[in-house]
C-alpha atoms as a PDB file:
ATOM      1  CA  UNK A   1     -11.316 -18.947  48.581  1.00  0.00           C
ATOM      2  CA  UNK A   2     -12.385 -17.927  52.178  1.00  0.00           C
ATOM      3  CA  UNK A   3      -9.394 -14.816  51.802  1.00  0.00           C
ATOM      4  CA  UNK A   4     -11.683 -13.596  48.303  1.00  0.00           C
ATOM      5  CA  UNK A   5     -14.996 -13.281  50.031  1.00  0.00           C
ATOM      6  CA  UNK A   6     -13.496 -11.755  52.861  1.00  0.00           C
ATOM      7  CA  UNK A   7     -11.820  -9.257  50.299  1.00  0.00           C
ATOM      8  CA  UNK A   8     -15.072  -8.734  48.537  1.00  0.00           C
ATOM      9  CA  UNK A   9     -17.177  -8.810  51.286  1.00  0.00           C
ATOM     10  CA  UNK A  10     -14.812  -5.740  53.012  1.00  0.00           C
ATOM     11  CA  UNK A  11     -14.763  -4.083  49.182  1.00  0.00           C
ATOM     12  CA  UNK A  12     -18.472  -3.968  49.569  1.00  0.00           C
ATOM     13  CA  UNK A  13     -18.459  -2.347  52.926  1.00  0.00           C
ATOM     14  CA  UNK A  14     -15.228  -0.007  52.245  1.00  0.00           C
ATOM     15  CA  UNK A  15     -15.302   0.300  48.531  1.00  0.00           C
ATOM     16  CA  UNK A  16     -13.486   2.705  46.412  1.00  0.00           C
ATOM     17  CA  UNK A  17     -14.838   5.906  47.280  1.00  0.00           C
ATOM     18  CA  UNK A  18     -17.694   7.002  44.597  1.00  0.00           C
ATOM     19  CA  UNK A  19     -16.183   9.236  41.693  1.00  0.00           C
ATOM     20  CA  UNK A  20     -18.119  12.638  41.329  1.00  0.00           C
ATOM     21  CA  UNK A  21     -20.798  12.218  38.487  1.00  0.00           C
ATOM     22  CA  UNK A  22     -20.277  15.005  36.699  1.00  0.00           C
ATOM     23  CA  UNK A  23     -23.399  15.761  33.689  1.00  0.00           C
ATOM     24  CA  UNK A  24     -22.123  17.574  30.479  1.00  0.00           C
ATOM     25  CA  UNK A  25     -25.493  19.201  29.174  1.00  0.00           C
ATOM     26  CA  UNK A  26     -24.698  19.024  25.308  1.00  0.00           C
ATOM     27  CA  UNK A  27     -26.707  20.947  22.926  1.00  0.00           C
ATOM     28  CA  UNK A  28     -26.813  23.820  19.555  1.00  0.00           C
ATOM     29  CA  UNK A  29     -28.434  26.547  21.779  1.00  0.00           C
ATOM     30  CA  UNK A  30     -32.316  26.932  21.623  1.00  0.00           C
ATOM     31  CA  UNK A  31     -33.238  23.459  22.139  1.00  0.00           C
ATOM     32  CA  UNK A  32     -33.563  23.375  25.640  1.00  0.00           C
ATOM     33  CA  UNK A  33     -30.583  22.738  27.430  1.00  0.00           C
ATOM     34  CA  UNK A  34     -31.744  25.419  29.805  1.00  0.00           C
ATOM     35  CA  UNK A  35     -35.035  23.986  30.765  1.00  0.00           C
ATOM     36  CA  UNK A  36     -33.390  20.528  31.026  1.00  0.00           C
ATOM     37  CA  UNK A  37     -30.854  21.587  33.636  1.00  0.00           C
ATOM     38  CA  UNK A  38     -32.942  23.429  35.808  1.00  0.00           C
ATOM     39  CA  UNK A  39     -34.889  20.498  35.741  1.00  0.00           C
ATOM     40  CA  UNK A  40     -32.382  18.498  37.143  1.00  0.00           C
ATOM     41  CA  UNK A  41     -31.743  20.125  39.895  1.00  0.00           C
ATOM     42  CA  UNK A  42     -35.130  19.093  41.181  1.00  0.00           C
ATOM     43  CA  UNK A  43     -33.984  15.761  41.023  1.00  0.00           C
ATOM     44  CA  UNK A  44     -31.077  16.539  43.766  1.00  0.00           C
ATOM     45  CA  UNK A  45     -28.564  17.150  40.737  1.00  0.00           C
ATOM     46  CA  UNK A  46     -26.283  20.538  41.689  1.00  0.00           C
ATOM     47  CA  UNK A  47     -26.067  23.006  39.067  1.00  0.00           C
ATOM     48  CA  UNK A  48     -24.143  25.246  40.759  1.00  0.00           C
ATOM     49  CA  UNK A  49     -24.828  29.290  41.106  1.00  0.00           C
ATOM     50  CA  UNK A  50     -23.410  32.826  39.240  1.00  0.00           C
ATOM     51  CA  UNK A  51     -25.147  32.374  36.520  1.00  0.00           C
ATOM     52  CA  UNK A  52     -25.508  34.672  33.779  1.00  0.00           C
ATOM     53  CA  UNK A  53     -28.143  37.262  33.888  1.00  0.00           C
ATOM     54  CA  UNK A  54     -31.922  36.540  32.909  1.00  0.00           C
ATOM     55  CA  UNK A  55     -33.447  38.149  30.066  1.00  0.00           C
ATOM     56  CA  UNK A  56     -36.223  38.549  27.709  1.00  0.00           C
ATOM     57  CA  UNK A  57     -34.743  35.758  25.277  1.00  0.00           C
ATOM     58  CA  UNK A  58     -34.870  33.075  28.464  1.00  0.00           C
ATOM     59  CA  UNK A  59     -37.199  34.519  31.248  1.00  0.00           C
ATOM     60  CA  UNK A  60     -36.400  31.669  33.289  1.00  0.00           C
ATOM     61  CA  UNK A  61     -33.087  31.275  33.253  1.00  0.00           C
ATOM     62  CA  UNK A  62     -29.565  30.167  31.218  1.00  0.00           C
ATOM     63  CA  UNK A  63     -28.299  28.362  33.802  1.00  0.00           C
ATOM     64  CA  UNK A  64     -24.782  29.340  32.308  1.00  0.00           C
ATOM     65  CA  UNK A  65     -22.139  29.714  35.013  1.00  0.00           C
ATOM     66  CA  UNK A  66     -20.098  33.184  34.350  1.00  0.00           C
ATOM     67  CA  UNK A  67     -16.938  32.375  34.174  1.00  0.00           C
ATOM     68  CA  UNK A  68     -16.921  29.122  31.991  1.00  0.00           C
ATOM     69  CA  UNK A  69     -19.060  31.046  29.785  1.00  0.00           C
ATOM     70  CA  UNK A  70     -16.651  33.885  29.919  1.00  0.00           C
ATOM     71  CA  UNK A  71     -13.854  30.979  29.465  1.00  0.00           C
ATOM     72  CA  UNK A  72     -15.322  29.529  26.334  1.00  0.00           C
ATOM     73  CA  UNK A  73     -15.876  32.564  24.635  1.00  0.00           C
ATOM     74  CA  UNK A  74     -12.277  33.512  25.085  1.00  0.00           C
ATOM     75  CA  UNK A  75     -11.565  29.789  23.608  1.00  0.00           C
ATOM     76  CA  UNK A  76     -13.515  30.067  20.684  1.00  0.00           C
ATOM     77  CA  UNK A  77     -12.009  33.759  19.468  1.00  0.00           C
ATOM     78  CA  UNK A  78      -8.362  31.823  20.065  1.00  0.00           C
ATOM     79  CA  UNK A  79      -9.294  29.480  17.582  1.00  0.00           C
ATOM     80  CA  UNK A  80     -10.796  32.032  15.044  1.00  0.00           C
ATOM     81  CA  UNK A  81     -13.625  30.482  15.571  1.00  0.00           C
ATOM     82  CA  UNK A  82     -13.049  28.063  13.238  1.00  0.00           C
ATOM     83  CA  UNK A  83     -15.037  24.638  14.425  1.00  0.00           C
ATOM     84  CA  UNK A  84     -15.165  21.894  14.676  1.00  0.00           C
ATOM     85  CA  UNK A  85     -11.885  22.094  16.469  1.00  0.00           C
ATOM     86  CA  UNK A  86      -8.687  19.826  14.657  1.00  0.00           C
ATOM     87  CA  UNK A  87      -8.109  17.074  16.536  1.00  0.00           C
ATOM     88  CA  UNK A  88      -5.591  17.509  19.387  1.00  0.00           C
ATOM     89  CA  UNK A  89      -6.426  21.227  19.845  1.00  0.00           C
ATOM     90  CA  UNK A  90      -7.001  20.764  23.724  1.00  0.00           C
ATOM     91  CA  UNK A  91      -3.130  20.272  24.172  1.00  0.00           C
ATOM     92  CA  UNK A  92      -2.088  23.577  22.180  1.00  0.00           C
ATOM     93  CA  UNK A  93      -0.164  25.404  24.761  1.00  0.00           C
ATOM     94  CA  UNK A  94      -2.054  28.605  24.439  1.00  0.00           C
ATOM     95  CA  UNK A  95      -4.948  26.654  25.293  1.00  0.00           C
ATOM     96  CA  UNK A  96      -3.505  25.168  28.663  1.00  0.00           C
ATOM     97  CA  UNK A  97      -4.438  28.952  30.820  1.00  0.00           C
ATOM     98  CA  UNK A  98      -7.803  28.041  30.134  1.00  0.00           C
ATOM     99  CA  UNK A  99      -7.530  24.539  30.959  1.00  0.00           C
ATOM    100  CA  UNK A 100      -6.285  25.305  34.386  1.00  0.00           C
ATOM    101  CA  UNK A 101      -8.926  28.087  34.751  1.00  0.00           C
ATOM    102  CA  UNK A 102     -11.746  25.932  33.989  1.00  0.00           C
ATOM    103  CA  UNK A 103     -10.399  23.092  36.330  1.00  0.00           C
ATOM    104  CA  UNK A 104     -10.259  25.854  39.516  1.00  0.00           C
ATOM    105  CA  UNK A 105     -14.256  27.053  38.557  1.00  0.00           C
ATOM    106  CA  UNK A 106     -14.734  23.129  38.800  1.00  0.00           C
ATOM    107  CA  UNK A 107     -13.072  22.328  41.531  1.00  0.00           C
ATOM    108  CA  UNK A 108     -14.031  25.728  43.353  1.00  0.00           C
ATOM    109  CA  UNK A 109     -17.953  24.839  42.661  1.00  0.00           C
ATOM    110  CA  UNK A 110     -18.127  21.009  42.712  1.00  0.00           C
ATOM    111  CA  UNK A 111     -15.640  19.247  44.918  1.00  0.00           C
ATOM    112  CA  UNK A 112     -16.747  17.102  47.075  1.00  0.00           C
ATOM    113  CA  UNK A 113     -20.640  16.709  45.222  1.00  0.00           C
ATOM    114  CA  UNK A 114     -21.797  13.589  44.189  1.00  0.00           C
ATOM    115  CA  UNK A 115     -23.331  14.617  41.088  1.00  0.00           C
ATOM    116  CA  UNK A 116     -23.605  17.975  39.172  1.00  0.00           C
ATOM    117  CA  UNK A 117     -24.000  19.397  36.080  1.00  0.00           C
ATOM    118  CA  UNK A 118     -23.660  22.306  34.084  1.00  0.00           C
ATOM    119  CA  UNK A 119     -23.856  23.770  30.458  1.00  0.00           C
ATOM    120  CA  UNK A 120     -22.981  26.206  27.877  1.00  0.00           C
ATOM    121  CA  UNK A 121     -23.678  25.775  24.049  1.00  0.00           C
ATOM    122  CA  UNK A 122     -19.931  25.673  23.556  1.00  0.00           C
ATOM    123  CA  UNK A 123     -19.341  22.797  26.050  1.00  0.00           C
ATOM    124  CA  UNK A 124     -19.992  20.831  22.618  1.00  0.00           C
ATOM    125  CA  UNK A 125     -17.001  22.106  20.821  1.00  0.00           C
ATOM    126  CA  UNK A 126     -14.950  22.175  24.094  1.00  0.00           C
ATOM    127  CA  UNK A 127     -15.752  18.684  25.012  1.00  0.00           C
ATOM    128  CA  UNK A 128     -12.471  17.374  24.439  1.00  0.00           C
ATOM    129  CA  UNK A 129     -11.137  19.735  26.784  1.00  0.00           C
ATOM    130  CA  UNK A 130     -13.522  18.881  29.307  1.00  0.00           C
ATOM    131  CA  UNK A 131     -13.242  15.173  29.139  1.00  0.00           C
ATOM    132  CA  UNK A 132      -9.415  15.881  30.242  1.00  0.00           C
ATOM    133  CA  UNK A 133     -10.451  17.819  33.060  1.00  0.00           C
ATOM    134  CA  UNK A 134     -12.918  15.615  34.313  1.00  0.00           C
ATOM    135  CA  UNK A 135     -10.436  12.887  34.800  1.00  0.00           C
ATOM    136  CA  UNK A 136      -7.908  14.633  35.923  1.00  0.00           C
ATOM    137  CA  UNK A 137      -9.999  15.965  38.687  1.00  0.00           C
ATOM    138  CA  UNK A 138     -11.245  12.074  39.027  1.00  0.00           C
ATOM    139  CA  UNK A 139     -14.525  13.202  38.260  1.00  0.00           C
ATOM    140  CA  UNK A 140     -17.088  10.725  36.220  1.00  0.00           C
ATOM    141  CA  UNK A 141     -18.693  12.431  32.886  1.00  0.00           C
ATOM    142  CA  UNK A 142     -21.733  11.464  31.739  1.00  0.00           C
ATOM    143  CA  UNK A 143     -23.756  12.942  28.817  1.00  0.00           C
ATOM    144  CA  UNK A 144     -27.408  14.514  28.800  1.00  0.00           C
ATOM    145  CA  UNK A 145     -27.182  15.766  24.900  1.00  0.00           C
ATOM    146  CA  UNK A 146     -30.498  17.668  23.725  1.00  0.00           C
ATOM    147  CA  UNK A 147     -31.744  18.120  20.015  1.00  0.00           C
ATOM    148  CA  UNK A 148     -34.510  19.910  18.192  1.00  0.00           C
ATOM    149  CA  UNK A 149     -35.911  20.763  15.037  1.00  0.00           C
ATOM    150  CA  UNK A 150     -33.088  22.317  13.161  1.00  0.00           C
ATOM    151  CA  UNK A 151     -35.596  25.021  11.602  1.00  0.00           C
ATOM    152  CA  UNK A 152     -37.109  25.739  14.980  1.00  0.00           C
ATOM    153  CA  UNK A 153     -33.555  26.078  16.645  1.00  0.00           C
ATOM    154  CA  UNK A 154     -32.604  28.298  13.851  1.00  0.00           C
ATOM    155  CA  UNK A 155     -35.751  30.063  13.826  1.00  0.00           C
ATOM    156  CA  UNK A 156     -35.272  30.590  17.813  1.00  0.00           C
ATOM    157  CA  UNK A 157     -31.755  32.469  17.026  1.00  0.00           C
ATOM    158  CA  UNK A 158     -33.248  34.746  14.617  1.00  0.00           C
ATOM    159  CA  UNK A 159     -36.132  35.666  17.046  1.00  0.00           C
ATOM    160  CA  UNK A 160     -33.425  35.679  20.284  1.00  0.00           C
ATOM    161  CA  UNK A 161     -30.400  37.467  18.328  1.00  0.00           C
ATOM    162  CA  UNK A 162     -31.665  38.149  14.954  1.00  0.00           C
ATOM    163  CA  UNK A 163     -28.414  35.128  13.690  1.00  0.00           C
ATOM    164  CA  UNK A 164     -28.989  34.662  10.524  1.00  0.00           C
ATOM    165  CA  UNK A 165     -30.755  31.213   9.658  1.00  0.00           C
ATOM    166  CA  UNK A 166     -27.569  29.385   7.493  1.00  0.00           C
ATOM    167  CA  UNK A 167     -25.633  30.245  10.271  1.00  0.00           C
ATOM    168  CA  UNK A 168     -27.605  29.035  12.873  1.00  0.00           C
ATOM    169  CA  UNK A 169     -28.415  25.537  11.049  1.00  0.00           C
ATOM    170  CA  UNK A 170     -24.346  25.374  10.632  1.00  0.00           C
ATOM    171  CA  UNK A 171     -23.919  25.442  14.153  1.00  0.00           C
ATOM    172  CA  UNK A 172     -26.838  23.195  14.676  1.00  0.00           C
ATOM    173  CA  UNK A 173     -25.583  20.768  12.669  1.00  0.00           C
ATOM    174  CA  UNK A 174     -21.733  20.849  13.577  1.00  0.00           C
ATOM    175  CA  UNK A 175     -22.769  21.048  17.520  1.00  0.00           C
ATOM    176  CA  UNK A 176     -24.799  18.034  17.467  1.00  0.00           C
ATOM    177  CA  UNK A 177     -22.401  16.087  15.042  1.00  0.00           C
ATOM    178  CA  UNK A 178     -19.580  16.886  17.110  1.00  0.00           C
ATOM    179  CA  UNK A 179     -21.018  15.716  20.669  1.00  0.00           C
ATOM    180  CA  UNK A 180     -22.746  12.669  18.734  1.00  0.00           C
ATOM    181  CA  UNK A 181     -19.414  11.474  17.573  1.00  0.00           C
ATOM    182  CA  UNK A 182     -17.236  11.927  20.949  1.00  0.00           C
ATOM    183  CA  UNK A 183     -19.665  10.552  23.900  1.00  0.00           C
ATOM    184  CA  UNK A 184     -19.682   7.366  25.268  1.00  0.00           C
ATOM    185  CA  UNK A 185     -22.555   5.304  24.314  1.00  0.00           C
ATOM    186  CA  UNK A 186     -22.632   3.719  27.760  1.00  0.00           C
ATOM    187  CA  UNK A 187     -22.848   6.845  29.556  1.00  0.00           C
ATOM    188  CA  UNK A 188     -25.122   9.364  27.140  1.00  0.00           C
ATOM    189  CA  UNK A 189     -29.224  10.057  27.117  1.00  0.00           C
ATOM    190  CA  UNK A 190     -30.507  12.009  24.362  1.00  0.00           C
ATOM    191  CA  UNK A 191     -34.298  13.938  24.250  1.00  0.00           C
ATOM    192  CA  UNK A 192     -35.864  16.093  21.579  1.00  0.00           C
ATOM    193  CA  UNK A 193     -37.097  19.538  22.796  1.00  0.00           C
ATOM    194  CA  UNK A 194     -40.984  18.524  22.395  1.00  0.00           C
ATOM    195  CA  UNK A 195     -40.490  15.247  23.886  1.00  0.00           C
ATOM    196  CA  UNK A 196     -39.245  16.502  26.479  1.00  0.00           C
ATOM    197  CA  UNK A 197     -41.889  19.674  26.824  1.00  0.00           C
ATOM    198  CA  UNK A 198     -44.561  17.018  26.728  1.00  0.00           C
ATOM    199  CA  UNK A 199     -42.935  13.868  29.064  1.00  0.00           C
ATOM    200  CA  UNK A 200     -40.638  16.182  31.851  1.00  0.00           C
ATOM    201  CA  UNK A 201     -41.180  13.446  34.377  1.00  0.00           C
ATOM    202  CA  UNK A 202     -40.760  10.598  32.282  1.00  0.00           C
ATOM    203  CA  UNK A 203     -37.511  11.633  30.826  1.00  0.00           C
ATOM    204  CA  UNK A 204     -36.164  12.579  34.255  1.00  0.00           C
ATOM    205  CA  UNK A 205     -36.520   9.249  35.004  1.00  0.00           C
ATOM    206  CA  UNK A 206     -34.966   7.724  32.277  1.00  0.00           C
ATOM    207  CA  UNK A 207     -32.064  10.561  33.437  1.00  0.00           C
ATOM    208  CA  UNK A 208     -32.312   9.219  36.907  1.00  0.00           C
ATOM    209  CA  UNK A 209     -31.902   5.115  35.698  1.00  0.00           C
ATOM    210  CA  UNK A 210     -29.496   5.328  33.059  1.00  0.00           C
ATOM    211  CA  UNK A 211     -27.422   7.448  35.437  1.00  0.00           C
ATOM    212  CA  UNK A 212     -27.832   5.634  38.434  1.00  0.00           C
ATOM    213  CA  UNK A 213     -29.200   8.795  40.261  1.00  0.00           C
ATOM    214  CA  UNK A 214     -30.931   9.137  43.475  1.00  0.00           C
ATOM    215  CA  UNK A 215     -34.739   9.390  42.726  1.00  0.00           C
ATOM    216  CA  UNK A 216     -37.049  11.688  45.281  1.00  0.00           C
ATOM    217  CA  UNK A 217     -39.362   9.938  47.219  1.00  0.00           C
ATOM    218  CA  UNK A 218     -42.284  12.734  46.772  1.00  0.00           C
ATOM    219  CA  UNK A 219     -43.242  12.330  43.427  1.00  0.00           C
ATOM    220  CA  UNK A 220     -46.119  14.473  43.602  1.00  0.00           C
ATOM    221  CA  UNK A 221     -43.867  17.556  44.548  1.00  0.00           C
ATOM    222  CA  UNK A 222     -41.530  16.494  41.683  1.00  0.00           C
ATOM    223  CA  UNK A 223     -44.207  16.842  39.476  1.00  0.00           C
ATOM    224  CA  UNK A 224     -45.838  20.240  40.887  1.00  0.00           C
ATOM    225  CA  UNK A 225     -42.223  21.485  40.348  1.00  0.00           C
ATOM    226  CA  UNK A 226     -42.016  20.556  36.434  1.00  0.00           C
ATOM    227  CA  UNK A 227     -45.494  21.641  35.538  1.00  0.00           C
ATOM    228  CA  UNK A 228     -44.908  25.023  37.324  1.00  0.00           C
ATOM    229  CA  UNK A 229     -41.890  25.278  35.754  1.00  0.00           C
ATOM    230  CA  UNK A 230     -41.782  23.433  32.090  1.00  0.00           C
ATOM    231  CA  UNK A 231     -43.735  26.784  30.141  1.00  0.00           C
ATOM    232  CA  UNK A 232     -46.859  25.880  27.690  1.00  0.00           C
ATOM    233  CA  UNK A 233     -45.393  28.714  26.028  1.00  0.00           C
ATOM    234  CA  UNK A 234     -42.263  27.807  24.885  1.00  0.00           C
ATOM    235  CA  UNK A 235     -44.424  25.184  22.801  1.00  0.00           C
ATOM    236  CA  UNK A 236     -45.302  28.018  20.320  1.00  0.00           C
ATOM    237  CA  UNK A 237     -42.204  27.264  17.510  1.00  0.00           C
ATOM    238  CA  UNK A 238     -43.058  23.531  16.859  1.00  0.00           C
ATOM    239  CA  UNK A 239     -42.260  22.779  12.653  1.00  0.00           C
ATOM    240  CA  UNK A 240     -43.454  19.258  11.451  1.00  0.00           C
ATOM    241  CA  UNK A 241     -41.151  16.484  10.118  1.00  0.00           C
ATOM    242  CA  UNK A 242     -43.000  16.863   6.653  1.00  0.00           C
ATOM    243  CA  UNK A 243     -42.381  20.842   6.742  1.00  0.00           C
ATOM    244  CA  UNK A 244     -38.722  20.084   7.649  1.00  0.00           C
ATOM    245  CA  UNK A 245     -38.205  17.594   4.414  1.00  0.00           C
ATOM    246  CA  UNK A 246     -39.893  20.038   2.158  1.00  0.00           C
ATOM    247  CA  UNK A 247     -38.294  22.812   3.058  1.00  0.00           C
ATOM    248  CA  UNK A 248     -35.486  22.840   0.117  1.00  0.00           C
ATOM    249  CA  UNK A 249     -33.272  25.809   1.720  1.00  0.00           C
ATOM    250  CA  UNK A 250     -31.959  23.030   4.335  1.00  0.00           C
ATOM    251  CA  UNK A 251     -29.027  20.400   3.040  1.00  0.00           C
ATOM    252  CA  UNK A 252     -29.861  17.372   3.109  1.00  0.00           C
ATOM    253  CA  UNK A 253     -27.318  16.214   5.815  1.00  0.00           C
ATOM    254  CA  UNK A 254     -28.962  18.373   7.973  1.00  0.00           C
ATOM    255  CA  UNK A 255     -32.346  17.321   7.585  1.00  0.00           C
ATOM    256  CA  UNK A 256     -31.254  13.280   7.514  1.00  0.00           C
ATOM    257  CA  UNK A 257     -29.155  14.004  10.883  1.00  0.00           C
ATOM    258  CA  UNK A 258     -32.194  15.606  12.610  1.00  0.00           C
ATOM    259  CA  UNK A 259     -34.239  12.293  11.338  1.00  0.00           C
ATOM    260  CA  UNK A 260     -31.411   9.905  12.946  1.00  0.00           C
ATOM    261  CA  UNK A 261     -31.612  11.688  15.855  1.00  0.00           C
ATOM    262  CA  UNK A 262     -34.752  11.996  16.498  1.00  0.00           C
ATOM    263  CA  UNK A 263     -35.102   7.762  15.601  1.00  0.00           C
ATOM    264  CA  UNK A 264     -31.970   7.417  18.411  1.00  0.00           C
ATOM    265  CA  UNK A 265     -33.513   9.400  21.026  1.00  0.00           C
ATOM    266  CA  UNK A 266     -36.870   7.429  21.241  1.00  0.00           C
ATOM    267  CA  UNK A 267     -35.439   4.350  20.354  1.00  0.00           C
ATOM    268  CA  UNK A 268     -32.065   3.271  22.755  1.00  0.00           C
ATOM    269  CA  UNK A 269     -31.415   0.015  20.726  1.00  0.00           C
ATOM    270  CA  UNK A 270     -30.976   2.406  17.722  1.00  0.00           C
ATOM    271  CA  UNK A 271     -29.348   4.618  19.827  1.00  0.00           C
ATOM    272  CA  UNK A 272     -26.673   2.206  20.687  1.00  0.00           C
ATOM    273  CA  UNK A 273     -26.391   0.355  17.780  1.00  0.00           C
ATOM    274  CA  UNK A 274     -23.393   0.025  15.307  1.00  0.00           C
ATOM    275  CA  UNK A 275     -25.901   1.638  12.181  1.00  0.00           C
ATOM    276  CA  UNK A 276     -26.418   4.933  14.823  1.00  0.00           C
ATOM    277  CA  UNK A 277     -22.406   4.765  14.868  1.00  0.00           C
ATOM    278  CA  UNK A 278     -21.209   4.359  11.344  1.00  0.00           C
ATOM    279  CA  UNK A 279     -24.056   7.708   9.861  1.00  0.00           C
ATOM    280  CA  UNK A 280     -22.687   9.732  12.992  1.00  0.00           C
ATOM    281  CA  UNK A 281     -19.576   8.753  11.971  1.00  0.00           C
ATOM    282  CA  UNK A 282     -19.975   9.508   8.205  1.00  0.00           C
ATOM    283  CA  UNK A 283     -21.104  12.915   9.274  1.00  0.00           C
ATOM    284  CA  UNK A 284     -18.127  13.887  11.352  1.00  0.00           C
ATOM    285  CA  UNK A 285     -15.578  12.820   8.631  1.00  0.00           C
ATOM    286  CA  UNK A 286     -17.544  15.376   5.954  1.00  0.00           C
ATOM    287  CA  UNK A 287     -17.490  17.784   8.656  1.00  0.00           C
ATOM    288  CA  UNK A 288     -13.980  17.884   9.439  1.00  0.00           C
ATOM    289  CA  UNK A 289     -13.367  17.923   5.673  1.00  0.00           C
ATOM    290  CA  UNK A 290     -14.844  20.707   5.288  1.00  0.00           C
ATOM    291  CA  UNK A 291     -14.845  22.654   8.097  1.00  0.00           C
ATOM    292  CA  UNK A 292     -17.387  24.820   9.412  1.00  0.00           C
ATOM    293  CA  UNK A 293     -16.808  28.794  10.676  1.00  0.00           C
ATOM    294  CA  UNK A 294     -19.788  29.565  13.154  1.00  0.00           C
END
């Protein structure tokens, strides 16, 4: 008995060195995964640097590193762009140039951090891919997965890129299935766009607890940081819930998974619970049944 404490007592002081938490922003595009990760860097999280360039459709910032965006896009037009991805793609060996591209960016930027975090709207399809990585560079993923309005995210892409609005509430809709269906439950935190927009500080800090991250001591500073940073502006496409459900040019798989969602990300014993599982579930099996090409 004396030999176990001793053992725990010497695991406590020389434990297993801390895996690298590494944050997988998830999200469709235009619901905020930009603001969110900025945002987390004022919280001590490292987001890295060569970004893509700023521009009039987001002033402030992608917060998309080059090269894994330049990586992904490659990705998708080797797949045809044909998503969700079959299962198993990741190990295709045309694939595997990528893989080990994307694992020298990582290591190159984040070795050695305790926690970082990056995104790129195709990080949802590629997630499988990045799970792999992430453990074979013994690094820890977690999952900070973003939703909004599906007509305001599609309305977003036709003001940003002039997309047209089926195709944007495709991708919506296969994005947020697809990340829904292949996170870990334990290890996932999920805000709408306009929650977030009007609670920055209080859904850092659910960030900050259900990832065990450090927390700053100046909270005042924290705060002067979000509200010089979080733009009133970006406020200015907000649709209703009832506009959404009358709105008959929008299936009605895409308007029930926005309603889930939106339960699950204010609610975490929905969120976790076995009736959030089995509808996310139900959507990814009519997804990959019929297919989606976004």
């Amino acid at each position: 008995m004396a030999e176990g404490i001793l053992k725990r007592s010497l695991s406590k002081v020389f434990g297993k060195k801390e895996l690298t938490k590494a944050i997988n922003v998830l999200g469709s595009g235009r619901c905020g995964t930009s603001m969110v990760t900025k945002t987390l860097s004022f919280i001590g999280v490292d987001i890295g640097n060569e970004f893509i360039e700023t521009n009039k459709n987001n002033p402030k910032g992608f917060y998309e590193h080059k090269t894994v965006v330049e990586i992904q896009k490659q990705i998708n037009a080797l797949m045809k762009y044909k998503r969700p991805y079959s299962q198993g793609w990741q190990n295709n060996a045309k694939i595997k140039p990528f893989k080990e591209e994307l694992k020298e960016v990582t290591r190159e930027q984040f070795s050695g951090k305790r926690v970082w975090a990056w995104k790129d709207p195709r990080n949802c399809e590629c997630i499988d891919l990045w799970d792999e990585i992430l453990k074979e560079l013994r690094m820890n993923p977690y999952y900070l997965i973003m939703i909004r309005n599906p007509i305001d995210v599609a309305n977003s892409f036709k003001e940003a890129y002039n997309d047209k609005i089926e195709k944007s509430l495709r991708l919506w809709y296969m994005r947020t299935v697809v990340v829904l269906y292949k996170t870990d439950k334990n290890k996932r935190v999920m805000f709408d766009y306009n929650d977030f927009l009007d609670s920055g500080y209080n859904s850092l800090k659910e960030i900050a607890v259900t990832f065990e991250l450090d927390w700053p001591e100046d909270e005042q500073t924290l705060k002067a940081k979000l509200d010089d940073f979080i733009d009133p502006g970006l406020r200015h496409l907000r649709t209703s819930m009832e506009d959404l459900d009358q709105d008959k040019d929008i299936e009605d798989k895409v308007k029930q998974l926005y309603y889930i969602c939106l339960k699950a990300s204010r609610n975490r014993k929905y969120f976790d619970s076995n009736e959030f599982e089995t509808e996310i579930e139900h959507h990814y099996n009519t997804l990959m049944e019929s297919g989606v090409k976004v």
